[in-house]
PDB file of N, CA and C in Angstrom:
ATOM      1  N   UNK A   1     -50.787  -4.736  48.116  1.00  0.00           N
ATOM      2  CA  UNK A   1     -49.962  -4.771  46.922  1.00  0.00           C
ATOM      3  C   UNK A   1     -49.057  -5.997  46.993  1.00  0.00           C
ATOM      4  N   UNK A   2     -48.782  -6.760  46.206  1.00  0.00           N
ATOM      5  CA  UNK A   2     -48.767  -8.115  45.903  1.00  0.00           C
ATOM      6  C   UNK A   2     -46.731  -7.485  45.440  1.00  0.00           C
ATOM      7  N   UNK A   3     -45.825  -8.622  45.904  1.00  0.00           N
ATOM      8  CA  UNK A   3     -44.348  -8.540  45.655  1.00  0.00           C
ATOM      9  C   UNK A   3     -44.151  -9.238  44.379  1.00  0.00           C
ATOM     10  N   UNK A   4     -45.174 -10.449  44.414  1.00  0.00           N
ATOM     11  CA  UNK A   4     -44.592 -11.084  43.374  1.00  0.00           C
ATOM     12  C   UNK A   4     -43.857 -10.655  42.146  1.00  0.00           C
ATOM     13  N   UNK A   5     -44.506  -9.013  41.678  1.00  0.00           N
ATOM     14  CA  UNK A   5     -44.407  -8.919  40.640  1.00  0.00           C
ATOM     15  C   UNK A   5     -42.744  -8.476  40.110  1.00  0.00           C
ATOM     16  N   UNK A   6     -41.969  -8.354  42.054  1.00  0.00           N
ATOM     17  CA  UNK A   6     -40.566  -8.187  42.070  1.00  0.00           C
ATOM     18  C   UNK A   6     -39.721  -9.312  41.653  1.00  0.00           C
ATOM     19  N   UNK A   7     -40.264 -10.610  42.096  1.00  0.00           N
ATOM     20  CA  UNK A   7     -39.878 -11.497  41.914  1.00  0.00           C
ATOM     21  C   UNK A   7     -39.565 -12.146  40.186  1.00  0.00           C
ATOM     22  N   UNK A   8     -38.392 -12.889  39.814  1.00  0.00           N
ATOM     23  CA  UNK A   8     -37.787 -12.929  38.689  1.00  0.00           C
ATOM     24  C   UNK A   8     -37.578 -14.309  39.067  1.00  0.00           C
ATOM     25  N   UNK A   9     -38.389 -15.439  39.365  1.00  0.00           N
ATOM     26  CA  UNK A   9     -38.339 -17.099  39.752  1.00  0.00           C
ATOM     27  C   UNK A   9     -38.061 -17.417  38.003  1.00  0.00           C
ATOM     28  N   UNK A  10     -37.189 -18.439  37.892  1.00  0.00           N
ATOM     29  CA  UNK A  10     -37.017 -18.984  36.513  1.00  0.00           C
ATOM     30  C   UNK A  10     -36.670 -17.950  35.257  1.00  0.00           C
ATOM     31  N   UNK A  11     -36.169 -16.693  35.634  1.00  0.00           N
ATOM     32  CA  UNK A  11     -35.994 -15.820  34.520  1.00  0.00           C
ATOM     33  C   UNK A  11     -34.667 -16.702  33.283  1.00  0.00           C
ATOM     34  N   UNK A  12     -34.419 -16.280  32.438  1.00  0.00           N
ATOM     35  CA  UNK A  12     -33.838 -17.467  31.252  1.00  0.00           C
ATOM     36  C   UNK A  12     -32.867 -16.532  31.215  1.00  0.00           C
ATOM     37  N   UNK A  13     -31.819 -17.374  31.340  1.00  0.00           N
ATOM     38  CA  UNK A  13     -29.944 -17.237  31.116  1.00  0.00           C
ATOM     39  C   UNK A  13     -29.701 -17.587  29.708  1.00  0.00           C
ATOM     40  N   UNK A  14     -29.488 -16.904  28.897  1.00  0.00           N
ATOM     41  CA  UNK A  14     -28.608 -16.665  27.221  1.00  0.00           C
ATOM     42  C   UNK A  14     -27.335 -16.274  27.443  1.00  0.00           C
ATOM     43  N   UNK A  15     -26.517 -17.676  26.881  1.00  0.00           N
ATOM     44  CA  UNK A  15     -25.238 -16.649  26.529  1.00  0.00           C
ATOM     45  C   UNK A  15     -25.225 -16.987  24.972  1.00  0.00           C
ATOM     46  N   UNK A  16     -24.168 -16.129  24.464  1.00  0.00           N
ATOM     47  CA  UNK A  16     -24.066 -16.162  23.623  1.00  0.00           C
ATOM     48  C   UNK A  16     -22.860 -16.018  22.934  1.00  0.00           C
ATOM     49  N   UNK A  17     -22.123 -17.155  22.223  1.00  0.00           N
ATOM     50  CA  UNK A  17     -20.917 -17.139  21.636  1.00  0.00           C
ATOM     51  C   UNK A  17     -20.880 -16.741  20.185  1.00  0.00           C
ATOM     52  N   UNK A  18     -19.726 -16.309  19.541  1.00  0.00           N
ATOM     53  CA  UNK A  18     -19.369 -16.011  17.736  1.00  0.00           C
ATOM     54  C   UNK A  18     -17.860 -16.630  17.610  1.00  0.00           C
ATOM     55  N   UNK A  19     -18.427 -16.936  16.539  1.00  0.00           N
ATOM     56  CA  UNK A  19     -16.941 -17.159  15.379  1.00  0.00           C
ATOM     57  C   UNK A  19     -16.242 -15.695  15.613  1.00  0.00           C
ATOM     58  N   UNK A  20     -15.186 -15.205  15.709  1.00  0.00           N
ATOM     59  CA  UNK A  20     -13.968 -14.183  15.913  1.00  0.00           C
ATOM     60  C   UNK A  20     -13.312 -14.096  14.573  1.00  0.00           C
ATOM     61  N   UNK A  21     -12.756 -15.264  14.267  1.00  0.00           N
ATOM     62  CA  UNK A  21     -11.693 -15.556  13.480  1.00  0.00           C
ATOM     63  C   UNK A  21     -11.744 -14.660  12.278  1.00  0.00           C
ATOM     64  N   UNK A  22     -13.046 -14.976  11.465  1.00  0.00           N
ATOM     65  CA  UNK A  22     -12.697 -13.500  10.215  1.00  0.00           C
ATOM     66  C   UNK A  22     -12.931 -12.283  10.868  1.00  0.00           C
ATOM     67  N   UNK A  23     -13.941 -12.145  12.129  1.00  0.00           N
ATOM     68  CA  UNK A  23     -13.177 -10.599  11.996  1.00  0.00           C
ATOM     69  C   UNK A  23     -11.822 -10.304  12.806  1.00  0.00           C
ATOM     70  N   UNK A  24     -11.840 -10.746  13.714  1.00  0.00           N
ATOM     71  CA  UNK A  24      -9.606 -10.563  13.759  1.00  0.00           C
ATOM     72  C   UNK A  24      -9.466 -10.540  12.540  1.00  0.00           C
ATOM     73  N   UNK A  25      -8.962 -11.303  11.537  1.00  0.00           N
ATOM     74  CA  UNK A  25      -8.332 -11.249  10.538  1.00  0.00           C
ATOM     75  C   UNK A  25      -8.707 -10.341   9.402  1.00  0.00           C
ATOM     76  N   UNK A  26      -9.801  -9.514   9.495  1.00  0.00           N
ATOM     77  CA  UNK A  26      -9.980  -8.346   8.888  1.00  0.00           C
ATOM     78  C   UNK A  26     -10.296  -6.822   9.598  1.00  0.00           C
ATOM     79  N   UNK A  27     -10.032  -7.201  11.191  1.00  0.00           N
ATOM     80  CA  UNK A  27      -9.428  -6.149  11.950  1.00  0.00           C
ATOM     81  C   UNK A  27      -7.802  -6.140  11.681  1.00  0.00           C
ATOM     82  N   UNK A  28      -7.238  -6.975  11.836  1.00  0.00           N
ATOM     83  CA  UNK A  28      -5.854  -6.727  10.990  1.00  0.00           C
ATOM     84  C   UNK A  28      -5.466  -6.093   9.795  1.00  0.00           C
ATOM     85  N   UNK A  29      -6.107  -6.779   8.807  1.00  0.00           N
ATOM     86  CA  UNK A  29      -6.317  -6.111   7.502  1.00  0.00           C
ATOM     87  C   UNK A  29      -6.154  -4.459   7.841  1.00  0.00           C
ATOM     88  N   UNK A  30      -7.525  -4.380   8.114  1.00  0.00           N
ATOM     89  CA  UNK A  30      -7.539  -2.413   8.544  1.00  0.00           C
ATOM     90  C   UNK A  30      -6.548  -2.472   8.976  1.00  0.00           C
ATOM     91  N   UNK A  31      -5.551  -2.726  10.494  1.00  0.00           N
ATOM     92  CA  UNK A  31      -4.996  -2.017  11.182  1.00  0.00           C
ATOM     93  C   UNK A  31      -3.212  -1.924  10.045  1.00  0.00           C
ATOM     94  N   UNK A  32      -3.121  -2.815   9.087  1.00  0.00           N
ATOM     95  CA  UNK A  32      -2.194  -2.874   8.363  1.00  0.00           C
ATOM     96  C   UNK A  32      -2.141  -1.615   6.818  1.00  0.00           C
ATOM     97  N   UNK A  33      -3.720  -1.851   6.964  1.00  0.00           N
ATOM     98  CA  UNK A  33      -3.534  -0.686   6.034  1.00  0.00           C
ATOM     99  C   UNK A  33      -3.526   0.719   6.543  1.00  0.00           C
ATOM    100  N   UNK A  34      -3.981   0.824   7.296  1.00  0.00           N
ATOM    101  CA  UNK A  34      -4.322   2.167   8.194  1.00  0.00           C
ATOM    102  C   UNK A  34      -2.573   2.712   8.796  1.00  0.00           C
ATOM    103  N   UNK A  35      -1.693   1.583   8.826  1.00  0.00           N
ATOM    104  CA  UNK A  35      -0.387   1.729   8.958  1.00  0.00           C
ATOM    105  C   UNK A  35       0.348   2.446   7.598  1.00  0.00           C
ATOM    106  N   UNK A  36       0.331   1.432   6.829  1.00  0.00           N
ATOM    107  CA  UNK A  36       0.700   1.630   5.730  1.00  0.00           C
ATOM    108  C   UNK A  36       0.518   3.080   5.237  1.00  0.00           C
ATOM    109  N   UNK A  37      -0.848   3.428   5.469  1.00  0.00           N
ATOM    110  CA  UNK A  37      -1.509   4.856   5.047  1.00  0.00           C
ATOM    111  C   UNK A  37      -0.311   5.715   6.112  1.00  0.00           C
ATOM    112  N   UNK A  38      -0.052   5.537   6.987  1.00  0.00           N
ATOM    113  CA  UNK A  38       0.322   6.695   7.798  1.00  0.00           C
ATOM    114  C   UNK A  38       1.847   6.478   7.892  1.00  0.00           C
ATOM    115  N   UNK A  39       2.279   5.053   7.309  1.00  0.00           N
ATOM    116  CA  UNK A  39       4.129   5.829   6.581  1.00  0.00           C
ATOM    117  C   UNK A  39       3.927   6.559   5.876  1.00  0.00           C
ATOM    118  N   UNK A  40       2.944   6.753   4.729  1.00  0.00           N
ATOM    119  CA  UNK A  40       2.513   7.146   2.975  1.00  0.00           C
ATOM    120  C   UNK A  40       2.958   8.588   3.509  1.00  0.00           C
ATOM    121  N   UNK A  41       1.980   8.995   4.584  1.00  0.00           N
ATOM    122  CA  UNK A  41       1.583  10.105   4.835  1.00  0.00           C
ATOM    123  C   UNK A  41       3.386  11.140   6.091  1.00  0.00           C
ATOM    124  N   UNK A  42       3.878   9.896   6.556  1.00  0.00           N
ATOM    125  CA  UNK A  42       4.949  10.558   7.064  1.00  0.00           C
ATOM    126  C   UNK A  42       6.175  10.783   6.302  1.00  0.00           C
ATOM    127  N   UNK A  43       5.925   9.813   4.923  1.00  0.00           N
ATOM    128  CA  UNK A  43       7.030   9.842   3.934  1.00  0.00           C
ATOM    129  C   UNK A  43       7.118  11.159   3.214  1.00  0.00           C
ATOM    130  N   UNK A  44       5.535  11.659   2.873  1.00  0.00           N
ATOM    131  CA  UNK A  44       5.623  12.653   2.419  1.00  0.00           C
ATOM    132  C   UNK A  44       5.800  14.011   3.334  1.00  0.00           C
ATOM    133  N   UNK A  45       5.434  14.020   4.152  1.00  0.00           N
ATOM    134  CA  UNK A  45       5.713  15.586   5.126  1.00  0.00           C
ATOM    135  C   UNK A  45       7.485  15.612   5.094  1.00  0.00           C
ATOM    136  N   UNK A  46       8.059  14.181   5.432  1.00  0.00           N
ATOM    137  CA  UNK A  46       9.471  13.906   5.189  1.00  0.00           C
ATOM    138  C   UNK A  46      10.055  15.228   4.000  1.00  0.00           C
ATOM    139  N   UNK A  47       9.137  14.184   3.102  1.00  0.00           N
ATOM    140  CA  UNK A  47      10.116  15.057   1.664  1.00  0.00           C
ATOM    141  C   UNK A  47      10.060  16.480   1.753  1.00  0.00           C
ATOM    142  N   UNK A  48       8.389  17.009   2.379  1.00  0.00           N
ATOM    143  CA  UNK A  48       8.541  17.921   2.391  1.00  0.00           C
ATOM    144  C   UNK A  48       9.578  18.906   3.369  1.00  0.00           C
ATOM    145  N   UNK A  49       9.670  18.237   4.137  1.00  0.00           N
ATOM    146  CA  UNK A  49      10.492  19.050   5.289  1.00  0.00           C
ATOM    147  C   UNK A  49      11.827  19.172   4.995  1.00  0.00           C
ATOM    148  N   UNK A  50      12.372  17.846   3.934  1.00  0.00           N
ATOM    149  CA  UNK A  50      13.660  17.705   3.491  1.00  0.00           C
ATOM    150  C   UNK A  50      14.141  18.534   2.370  1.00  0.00           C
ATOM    151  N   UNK A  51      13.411  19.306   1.984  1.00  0.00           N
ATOM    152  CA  UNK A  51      13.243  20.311   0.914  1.00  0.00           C
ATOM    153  C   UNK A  51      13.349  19.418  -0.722  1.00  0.00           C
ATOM    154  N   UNK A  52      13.191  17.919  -0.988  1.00  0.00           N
ATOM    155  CA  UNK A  52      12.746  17.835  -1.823  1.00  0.00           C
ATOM    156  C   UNK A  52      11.395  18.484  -3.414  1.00  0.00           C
ATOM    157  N   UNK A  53      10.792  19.275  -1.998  1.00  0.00           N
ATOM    158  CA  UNK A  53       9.712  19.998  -3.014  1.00  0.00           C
ATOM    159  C   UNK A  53      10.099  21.355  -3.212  1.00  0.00           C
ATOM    160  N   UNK A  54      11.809  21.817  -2.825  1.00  0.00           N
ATOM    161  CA  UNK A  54      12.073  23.393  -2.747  1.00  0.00           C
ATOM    162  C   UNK A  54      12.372  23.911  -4.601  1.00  0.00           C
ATOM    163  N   UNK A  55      12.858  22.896  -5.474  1.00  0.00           N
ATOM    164  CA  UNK A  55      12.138  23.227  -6.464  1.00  0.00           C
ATOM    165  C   UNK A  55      11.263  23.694  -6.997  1.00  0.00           C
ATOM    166  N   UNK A  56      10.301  23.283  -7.022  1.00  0.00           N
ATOM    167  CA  UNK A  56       8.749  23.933  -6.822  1.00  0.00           C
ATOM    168  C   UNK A  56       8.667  24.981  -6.155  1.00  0.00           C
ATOM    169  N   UNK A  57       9.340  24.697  -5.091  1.00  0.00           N
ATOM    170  CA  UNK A  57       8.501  26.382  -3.903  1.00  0.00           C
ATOM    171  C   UNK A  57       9.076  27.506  -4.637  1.00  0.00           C
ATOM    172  N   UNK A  58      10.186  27.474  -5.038  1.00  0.00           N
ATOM    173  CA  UNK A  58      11.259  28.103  -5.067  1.00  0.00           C
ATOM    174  C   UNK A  58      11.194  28.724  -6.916  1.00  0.00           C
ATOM    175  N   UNK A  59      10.206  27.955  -7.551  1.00  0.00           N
ATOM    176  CA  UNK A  59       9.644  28.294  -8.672  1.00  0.00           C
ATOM    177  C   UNK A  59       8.784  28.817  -8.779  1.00  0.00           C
ATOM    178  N   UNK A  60       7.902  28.842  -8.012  1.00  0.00           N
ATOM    179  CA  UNK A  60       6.702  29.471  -7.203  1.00  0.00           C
ATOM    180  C   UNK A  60       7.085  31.005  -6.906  1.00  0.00           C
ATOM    181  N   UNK A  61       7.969  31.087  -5.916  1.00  0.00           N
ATOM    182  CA  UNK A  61       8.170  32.316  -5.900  1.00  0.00           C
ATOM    183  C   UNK A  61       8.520  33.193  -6.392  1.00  0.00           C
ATOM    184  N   UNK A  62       9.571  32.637  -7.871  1.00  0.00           N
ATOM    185  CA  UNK A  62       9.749  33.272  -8.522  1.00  0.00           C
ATOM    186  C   UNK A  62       8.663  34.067  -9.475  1.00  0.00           C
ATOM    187  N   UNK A  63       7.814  32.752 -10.262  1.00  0.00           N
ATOM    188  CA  UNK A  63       7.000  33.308 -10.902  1.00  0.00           C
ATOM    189  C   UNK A  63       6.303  34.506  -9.865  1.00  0.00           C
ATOM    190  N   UNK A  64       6.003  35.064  -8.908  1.00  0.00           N
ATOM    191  CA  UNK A  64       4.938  35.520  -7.979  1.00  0.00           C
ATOM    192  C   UNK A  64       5.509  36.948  -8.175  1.00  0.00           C
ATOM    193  N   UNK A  65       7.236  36.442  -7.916  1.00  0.00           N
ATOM    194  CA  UNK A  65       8.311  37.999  -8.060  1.00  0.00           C
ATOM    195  C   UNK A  65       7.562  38.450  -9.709  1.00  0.00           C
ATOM    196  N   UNK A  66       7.787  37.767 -10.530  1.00  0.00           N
ATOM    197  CA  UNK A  66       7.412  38.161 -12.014  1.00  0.00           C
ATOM    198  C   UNK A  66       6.111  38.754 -11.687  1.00  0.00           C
ATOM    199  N   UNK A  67       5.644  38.224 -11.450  1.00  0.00           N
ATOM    200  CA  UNK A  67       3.908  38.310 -11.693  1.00  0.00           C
ATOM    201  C   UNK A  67       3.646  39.968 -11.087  1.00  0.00           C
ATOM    202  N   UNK A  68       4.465  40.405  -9.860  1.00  0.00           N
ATOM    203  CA  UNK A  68       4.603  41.555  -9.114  1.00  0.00           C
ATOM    204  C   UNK A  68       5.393  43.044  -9.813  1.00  0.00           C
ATOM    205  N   UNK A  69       6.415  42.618 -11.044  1.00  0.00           N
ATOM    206  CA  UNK A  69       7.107  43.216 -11.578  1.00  0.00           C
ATOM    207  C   UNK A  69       6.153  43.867 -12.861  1.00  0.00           C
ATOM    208  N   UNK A  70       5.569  42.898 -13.110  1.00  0.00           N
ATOM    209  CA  UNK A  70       4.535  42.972 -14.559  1.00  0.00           C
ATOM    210  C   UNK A  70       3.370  43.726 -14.247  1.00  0.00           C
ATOM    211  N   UNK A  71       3.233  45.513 -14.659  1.00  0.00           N
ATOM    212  CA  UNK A  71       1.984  45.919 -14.328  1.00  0.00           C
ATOM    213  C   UNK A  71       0.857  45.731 -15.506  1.00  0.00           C
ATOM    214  N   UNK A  72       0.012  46.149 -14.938  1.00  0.00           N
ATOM    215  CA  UNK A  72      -1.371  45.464 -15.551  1.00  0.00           C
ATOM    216  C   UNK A  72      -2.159  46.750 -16.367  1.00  0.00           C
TER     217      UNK A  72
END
């Protein structure tokens, strides 16, 4: 049984380079909006937690009291 066939004499070296530049600059993009999205998203749990939406809730429950008082 013959080795040669282990042997890799003259096998071919590729490298290979890319332009980066637009995608960095539209991996940024995403990572700015993907920010942006997740103040959006902490602004609102905010309000909610701040009881800005207790209007609503608080209208909500009422109607529910009504709705419970009113037989059918």
């Amino acid at each position: 049984m013959s080795l040669s066939s282990n042997i890799r004499a003259g096998a071919t070296y590729v490298e290979v380079t890319a332009e980066t530049s637009r995608l960095q600059r539209n991996l940024a993009l995403a990572r700015e909006q993907l920010q942006d999205f997740g103040r959006a998203c902490t602004s609102i749990g905010k309000d909610l937690l701040m009881g800005k939406t207790v209007p609503f809730t608080n209208g909500t429950v009422f109607l529910f009291k009504i709705s419970l008082e009113i037989p059918f």
